[in-house]
N, C-alpha and C. Protein backbone atom coordinates (compact mmCIF):
# COMPACT_ATOMS: atom_id res chain seq x y z
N UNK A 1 -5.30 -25.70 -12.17
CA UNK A 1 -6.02 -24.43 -12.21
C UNK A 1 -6.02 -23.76 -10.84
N UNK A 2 -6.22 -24.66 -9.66
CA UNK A 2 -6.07 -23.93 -8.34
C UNK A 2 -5.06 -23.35 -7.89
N UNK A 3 -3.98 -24.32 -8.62
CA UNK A 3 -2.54 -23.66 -7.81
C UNK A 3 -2.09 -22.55 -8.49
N UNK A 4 -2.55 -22.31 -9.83
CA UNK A 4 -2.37 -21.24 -10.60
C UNK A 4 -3.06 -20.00 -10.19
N UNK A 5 -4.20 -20.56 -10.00
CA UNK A 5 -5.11 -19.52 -9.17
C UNK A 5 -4.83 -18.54 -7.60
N UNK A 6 -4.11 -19.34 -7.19
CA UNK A 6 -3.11 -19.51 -6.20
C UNK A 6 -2.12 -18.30 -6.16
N UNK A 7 -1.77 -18.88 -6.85
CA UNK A 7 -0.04 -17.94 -7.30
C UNK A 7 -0.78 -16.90 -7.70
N UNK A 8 -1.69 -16.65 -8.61
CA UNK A 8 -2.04 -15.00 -9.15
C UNK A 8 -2.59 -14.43 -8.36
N UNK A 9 -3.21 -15.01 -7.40
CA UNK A 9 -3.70 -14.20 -6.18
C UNK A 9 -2.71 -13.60 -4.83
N UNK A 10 -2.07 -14.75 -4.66
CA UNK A 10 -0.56 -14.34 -3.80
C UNK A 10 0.40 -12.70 -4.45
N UNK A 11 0.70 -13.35 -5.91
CA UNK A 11 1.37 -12.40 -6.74
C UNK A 11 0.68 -11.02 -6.67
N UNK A 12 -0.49 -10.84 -6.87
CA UNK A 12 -1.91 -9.46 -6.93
C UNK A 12 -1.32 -9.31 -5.49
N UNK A 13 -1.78 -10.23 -4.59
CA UNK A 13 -1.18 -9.19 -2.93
C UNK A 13 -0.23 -8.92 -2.85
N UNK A 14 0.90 -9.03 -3.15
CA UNK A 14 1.96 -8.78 -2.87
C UNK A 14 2.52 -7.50 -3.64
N UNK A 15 1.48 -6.68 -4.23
CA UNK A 15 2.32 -5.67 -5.44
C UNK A 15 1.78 -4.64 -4.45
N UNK A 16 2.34 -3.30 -4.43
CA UNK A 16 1.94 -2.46 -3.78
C UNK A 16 1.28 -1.33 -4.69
N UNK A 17 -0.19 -1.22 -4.29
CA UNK A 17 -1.04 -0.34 -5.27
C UNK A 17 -2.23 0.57 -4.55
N UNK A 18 -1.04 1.61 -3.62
CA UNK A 18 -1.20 2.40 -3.02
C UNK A 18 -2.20 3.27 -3.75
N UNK A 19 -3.38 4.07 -3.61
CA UNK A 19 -4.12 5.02 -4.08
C UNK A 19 -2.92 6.09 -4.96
N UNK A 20 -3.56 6.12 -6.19
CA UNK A 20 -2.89 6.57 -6.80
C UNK A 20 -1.68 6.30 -7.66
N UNK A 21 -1.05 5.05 -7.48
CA UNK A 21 -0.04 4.34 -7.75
C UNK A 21 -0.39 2.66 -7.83
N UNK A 22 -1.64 2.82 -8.39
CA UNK A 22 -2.41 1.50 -8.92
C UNK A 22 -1.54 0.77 -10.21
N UNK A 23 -1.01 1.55 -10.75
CA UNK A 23 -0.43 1.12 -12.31
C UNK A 23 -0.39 -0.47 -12.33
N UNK A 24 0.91 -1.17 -11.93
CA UNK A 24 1.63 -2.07 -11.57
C UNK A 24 0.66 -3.27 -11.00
N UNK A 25 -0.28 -3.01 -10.32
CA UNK A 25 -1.48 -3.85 -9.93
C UNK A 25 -2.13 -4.36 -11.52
N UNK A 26 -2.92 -2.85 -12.07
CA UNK A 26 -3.81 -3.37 -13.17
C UNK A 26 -2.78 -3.67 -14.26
N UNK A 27 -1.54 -3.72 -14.36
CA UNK A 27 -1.23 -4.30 -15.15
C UNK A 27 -0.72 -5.66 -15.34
N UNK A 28 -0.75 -6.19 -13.52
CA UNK A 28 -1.27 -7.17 -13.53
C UNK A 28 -2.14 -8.41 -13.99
N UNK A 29 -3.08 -7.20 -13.43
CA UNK A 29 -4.71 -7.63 -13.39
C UNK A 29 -4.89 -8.18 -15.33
N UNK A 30 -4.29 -7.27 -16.00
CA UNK A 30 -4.85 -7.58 -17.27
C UNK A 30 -4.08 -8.14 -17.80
N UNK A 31 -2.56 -9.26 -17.47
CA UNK A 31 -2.04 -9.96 -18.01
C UNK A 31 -2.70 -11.01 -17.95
N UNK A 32 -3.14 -11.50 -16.24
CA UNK A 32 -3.85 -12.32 -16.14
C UNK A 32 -5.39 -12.49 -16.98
N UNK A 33 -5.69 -11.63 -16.58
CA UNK A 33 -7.20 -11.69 -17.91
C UNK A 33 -6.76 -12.07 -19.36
N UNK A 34 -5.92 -12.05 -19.65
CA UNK A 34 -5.36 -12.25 -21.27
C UNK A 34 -4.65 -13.42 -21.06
N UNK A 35 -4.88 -14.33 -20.56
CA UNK A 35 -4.67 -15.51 -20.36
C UNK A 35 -6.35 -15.95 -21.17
N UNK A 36 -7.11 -15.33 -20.39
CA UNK A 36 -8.65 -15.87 -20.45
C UNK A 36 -9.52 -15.38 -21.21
N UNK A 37 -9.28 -14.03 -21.26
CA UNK A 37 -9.83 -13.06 -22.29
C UNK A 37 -9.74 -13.28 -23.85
N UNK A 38 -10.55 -12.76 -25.24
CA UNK A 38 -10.39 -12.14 -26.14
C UNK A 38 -9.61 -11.14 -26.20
N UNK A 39 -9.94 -9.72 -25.33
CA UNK A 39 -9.37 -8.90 -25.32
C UNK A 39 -9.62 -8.33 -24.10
N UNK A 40 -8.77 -7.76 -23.69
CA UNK A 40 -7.84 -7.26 -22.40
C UNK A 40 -7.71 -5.26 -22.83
N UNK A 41 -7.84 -4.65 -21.59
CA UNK A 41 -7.62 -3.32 -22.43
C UNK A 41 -7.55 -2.83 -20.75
N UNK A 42 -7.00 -1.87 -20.36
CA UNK A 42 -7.00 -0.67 -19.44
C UNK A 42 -7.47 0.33 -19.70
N UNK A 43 -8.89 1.20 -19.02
CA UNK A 43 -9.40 2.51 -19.72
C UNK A 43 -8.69 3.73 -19.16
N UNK A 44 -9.08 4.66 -19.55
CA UNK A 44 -8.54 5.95 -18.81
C UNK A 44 -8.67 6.10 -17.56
N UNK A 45 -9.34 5.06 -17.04
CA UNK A 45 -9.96 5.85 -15.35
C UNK A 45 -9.03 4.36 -14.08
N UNK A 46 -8.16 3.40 -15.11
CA UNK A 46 -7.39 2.58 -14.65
C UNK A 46 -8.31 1.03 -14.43
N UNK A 47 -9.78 0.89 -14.80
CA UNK A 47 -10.36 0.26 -14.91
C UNK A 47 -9.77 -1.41 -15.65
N UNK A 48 -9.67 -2.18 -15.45
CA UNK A 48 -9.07 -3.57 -16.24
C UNK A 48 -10.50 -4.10 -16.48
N UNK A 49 -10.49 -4.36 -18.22
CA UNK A 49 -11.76 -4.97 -18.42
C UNK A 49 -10.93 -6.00 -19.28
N UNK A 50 -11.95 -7.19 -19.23
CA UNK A 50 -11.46 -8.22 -20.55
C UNK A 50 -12.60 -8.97 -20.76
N UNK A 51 -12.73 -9.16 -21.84
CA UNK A 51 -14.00 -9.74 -22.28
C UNK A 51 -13.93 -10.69 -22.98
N UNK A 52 -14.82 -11.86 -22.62
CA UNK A 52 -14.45 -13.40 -23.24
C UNK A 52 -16.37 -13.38 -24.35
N UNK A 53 -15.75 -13.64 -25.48
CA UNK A 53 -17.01 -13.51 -26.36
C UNK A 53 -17.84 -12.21 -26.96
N UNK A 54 -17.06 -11.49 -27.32
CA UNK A 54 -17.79 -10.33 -27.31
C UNK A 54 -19.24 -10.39 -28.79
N UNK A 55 -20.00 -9.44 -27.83
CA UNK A 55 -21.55 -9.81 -28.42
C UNK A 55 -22.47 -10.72 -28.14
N UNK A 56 -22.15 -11.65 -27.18
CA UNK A 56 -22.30 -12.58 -26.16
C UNK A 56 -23.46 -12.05 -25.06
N UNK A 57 -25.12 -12.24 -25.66
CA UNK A 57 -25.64 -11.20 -24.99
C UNK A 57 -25.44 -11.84 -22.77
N UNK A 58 -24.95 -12.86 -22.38
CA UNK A 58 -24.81 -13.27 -21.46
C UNK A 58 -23.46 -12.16 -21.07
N UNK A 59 -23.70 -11.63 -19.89
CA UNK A 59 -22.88 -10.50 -19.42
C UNK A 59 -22.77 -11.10 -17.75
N UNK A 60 -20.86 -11.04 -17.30
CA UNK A 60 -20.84 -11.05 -15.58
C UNK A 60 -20.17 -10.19 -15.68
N UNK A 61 -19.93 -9.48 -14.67
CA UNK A 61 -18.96 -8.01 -13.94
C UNK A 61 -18.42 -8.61 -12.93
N UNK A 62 -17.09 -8.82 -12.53
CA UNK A 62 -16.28 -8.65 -11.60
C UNK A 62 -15.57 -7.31 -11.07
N UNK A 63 -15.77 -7.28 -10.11
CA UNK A 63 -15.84 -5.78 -9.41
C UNK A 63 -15.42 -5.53 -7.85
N UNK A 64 -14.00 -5.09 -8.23
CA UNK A 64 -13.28 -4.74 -6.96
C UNK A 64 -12.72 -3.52 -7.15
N UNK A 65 -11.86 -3.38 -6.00
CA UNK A 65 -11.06 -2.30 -5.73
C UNK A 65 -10.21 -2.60 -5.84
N UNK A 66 -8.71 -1.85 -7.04
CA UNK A 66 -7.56 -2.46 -6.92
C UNK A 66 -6.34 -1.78 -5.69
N UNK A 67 -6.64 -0.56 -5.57
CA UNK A 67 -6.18 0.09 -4.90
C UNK A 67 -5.83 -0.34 -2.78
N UNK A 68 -4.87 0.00 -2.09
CA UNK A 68 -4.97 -0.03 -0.92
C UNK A 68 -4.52 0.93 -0.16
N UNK A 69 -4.88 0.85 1.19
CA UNK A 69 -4.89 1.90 1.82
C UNK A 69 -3.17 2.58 1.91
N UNK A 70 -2.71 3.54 2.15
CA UNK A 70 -1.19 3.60 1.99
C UNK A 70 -0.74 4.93 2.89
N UNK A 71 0.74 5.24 3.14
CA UNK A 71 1.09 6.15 3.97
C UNK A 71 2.28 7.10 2.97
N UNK A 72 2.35 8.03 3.15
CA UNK A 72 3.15 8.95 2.66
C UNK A 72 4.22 9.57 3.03
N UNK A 73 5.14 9.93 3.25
CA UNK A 73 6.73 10.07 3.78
C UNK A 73 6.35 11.80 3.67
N UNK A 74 5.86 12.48 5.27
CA UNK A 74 6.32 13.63 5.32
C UNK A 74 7.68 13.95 5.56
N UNK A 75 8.39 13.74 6.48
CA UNK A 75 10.01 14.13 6.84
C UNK A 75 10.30 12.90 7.65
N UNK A 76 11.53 13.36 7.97
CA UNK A 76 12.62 12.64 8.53
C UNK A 76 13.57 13.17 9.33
N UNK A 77 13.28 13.12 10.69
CA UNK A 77 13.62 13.92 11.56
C UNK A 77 14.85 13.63 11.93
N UNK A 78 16.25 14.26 12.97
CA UNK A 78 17.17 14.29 12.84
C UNK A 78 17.83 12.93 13.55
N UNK A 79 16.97 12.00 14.15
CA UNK A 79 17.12 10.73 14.87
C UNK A 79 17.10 9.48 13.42
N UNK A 80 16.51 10.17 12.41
CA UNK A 80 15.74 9.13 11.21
C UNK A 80 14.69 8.66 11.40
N UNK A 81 13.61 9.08 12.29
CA UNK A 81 12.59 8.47 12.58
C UNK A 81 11.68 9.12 10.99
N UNK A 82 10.54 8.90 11.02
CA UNK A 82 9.86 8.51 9.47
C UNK A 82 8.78 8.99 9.46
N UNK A 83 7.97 10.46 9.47
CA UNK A 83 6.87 10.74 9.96
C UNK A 83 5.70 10.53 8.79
N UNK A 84 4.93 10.62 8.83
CA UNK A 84 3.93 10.39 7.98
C UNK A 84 2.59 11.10 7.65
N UNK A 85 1.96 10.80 6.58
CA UNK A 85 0.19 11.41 6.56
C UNK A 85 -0.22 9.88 5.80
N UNK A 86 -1.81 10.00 5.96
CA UNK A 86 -2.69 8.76 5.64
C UNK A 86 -3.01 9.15 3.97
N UNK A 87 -3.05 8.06 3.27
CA UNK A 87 -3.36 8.04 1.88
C UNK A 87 -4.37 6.99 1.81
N UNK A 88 -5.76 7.75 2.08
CA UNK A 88 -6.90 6.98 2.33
C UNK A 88 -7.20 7.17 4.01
N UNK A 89 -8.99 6.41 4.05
CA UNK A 89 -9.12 6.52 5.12
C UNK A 89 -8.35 4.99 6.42
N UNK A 90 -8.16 5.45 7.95
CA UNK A 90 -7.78 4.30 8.30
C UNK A 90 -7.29 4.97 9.34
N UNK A 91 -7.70 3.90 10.62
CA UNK A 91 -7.53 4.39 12.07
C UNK A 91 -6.71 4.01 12.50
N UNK A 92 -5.84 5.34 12.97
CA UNK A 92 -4.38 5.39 13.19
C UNK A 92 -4.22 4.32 14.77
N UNK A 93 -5.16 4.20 15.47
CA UNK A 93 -4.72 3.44 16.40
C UNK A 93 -4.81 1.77 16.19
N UNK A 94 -4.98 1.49 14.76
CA UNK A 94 -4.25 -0.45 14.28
C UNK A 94 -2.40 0.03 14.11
N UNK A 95 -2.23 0.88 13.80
CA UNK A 95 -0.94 0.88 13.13
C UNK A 95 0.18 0.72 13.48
N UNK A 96 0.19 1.26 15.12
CA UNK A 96 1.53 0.53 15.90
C UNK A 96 2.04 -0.80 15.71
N UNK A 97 3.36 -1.00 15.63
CA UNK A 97 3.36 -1.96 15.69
C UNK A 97 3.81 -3.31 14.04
N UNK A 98 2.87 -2.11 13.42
CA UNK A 98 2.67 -2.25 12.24
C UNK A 98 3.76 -2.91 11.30
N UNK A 99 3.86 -3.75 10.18
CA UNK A 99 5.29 -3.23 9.65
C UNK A 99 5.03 -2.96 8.33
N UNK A 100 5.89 -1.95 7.74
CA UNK A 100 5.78 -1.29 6.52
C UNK A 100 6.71 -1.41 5.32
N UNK A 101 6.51 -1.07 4.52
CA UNK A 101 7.78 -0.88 3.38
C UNK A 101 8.05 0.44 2.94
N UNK A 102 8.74 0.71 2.51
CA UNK A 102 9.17 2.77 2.00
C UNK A 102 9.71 2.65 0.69
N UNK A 103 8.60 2.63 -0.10
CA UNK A 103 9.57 2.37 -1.58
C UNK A 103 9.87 3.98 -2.11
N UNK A 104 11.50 3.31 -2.80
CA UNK A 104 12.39 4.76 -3.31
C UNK A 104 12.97 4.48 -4.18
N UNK A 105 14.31 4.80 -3.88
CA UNK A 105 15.62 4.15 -4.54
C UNK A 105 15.65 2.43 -4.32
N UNK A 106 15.22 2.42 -3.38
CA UNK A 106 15.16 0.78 -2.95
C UNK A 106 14.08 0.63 -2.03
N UNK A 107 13.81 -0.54 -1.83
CA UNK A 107 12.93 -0.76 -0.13
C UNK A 107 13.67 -0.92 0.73
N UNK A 108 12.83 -0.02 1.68
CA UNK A 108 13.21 0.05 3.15
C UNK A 108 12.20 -0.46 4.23
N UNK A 109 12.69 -1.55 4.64
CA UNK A 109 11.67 -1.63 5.67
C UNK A 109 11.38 -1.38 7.04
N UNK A 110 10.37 -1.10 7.48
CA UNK A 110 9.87 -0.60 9.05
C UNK A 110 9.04 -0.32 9.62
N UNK A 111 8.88 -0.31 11.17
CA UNK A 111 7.34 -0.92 11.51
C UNK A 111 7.34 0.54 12.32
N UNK A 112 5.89 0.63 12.62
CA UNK A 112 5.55 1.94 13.21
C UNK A 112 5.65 2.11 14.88
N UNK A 113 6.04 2.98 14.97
CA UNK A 113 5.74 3.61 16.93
C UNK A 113 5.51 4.27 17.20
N UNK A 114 5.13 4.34 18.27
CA UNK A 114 4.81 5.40 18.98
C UNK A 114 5.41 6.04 20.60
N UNK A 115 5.35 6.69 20.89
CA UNK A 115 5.70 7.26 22.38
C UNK A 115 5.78 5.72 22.65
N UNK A 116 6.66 5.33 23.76
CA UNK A 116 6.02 4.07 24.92
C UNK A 116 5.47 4.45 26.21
N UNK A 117 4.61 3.42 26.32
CA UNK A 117 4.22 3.84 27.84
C UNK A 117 4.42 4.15 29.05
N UNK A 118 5.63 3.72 29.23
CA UNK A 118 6.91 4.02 30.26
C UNK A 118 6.90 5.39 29.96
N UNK A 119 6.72 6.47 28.83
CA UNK A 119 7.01 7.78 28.82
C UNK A 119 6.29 8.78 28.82
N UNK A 120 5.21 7.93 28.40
CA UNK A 120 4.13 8.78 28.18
C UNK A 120 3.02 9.13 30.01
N UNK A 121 2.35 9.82 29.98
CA UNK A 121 1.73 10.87 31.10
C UNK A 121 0.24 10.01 31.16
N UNK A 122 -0.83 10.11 32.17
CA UNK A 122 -1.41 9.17 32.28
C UNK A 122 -2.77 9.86 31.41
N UNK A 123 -2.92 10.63 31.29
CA UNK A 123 -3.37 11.77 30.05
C UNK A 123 -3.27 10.99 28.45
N UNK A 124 -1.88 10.88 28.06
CA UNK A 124 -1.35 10.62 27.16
C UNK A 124 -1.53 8.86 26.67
N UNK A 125 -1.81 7.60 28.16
CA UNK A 125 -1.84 6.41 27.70
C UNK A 125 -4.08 6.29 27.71
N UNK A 126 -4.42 7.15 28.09
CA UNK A 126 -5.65 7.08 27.77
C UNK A 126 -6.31 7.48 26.50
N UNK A 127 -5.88 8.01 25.82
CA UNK A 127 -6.49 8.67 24.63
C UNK A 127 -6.01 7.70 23.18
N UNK A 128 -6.62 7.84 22.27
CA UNK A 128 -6.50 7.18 21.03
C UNK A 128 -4.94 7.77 19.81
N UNK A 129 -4.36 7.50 20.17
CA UNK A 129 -3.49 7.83 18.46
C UNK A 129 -3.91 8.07 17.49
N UNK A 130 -3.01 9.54 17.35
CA UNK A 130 -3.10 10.28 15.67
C UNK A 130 -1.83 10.10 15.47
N UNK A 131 -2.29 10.49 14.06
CA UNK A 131 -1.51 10.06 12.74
C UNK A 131 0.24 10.53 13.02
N UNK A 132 -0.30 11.50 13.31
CA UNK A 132 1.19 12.64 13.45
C UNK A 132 1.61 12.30 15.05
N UNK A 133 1.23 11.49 15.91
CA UNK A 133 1.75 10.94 16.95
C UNK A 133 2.70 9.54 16.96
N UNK A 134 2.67 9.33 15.43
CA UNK A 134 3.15 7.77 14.96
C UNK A 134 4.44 8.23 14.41
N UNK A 135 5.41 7.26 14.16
CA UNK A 135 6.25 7.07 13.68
C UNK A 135 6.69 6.23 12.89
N UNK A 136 7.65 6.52 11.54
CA UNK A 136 8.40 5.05 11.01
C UNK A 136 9.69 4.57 11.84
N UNK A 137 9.71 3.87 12.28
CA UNK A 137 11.43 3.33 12.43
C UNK A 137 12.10 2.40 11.63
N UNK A 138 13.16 2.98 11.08
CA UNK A 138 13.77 1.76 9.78
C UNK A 138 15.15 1.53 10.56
N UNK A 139 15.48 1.96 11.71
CA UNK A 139 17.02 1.44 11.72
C UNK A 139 18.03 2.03 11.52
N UNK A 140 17.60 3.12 10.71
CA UNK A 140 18.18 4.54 9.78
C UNK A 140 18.84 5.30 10.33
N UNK A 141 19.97 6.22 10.25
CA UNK A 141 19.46 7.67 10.39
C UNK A 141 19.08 8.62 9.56
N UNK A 142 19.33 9.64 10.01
CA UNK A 142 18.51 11.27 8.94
C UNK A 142 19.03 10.44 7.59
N UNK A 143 20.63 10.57 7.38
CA UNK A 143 21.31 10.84 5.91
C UNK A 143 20.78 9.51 5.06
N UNK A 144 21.01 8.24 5.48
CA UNK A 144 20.78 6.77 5.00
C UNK A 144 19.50 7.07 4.33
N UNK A 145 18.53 7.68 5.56
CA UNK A 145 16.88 7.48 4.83
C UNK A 145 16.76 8.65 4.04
N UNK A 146 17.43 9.47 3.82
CA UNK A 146 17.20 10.80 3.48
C UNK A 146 17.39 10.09 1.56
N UNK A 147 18.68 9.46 2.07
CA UNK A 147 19.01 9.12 0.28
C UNK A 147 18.41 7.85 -0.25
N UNK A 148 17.47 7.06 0.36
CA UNK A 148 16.79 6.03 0.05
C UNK A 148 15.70 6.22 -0.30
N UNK A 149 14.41 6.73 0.64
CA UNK A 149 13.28 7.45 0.32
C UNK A 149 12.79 8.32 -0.72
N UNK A 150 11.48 7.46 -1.11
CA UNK A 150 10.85 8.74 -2.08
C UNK A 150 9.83 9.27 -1.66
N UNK A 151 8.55 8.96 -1.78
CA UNK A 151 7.28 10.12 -1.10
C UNK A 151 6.29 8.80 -0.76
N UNK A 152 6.21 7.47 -1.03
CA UNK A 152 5.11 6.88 -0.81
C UNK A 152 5.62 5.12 0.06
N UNK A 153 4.57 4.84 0.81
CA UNK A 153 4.77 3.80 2.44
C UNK A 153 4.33 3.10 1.60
């Protein structure tokens, strides 16, 4: 039961269920419940319920968030670097450094940068990072990422 427990929890992290693009998570979520469940159902609002005994006046709620924080593919500038906006809240100065995935046509992977410090002005290494001061780097250029990429990090 643990190692099973195990694996469905590994498997759940590993799916990407960016705000808005939850699908693939709760449908997860409710295979696994239908292992355990009577019945298993997804509501309109993406909710995974399953219920063991129904009429069972003994009631528990498990209650999370399936969703995670995620980045969005504004352009792709003429070097291939990978610019971005935030999908959700989240402070752009963890993200350097970072490494990401770019799902499209395929995955692409790549970790974030920024200016280096060698270039930057002494103005510029004091202050905190925004969003639009970050970068993707995949390795790429313009055309490669241009035809790989779809809209979501």
């Amino acid at each position: 039961m643990c190692d099973e427990a195990m694996r469905d929890l590994f498997e759940l992290c590993n799916i990407s269920g960016v705000s808005g693009f939850e699908l693939e998570i709760g449908e997860k979520i409710k295979e696994i419940f239908s292992t355990h469940c009577e019945k298993t159902e997804i509501d309109a609002l993406g909710n995974v319920v399953g219920i063991i005994g129904e009429g069972n006046k003994k009631r528990v709620m498990l209650e999370a968030h399936i969703d995670e924080i995620g980045l969005m593919v504004k352009n792709i500038d003429e070097n291939g670097f990978v610019s971005f906006a935030e999908i959700g809240g989240i402070n752009p100065s963890v993200l350097p450094s970072s490494e990401v995935i770019i799902h499209g046509r395929e995955r692409i992977y790549g970790v974030i940068g920024a200016k280096p410090p060698h270039l930057q002005s002494e103005e510029e290494s004091e202050k905190r990072y925004k969003t639009d001061e970050l970068f993707i780097d995949t390795g790429f250029n313009k055309e490669i990422g241009r035809a790989s990429c779809r809209e979501r990090v």
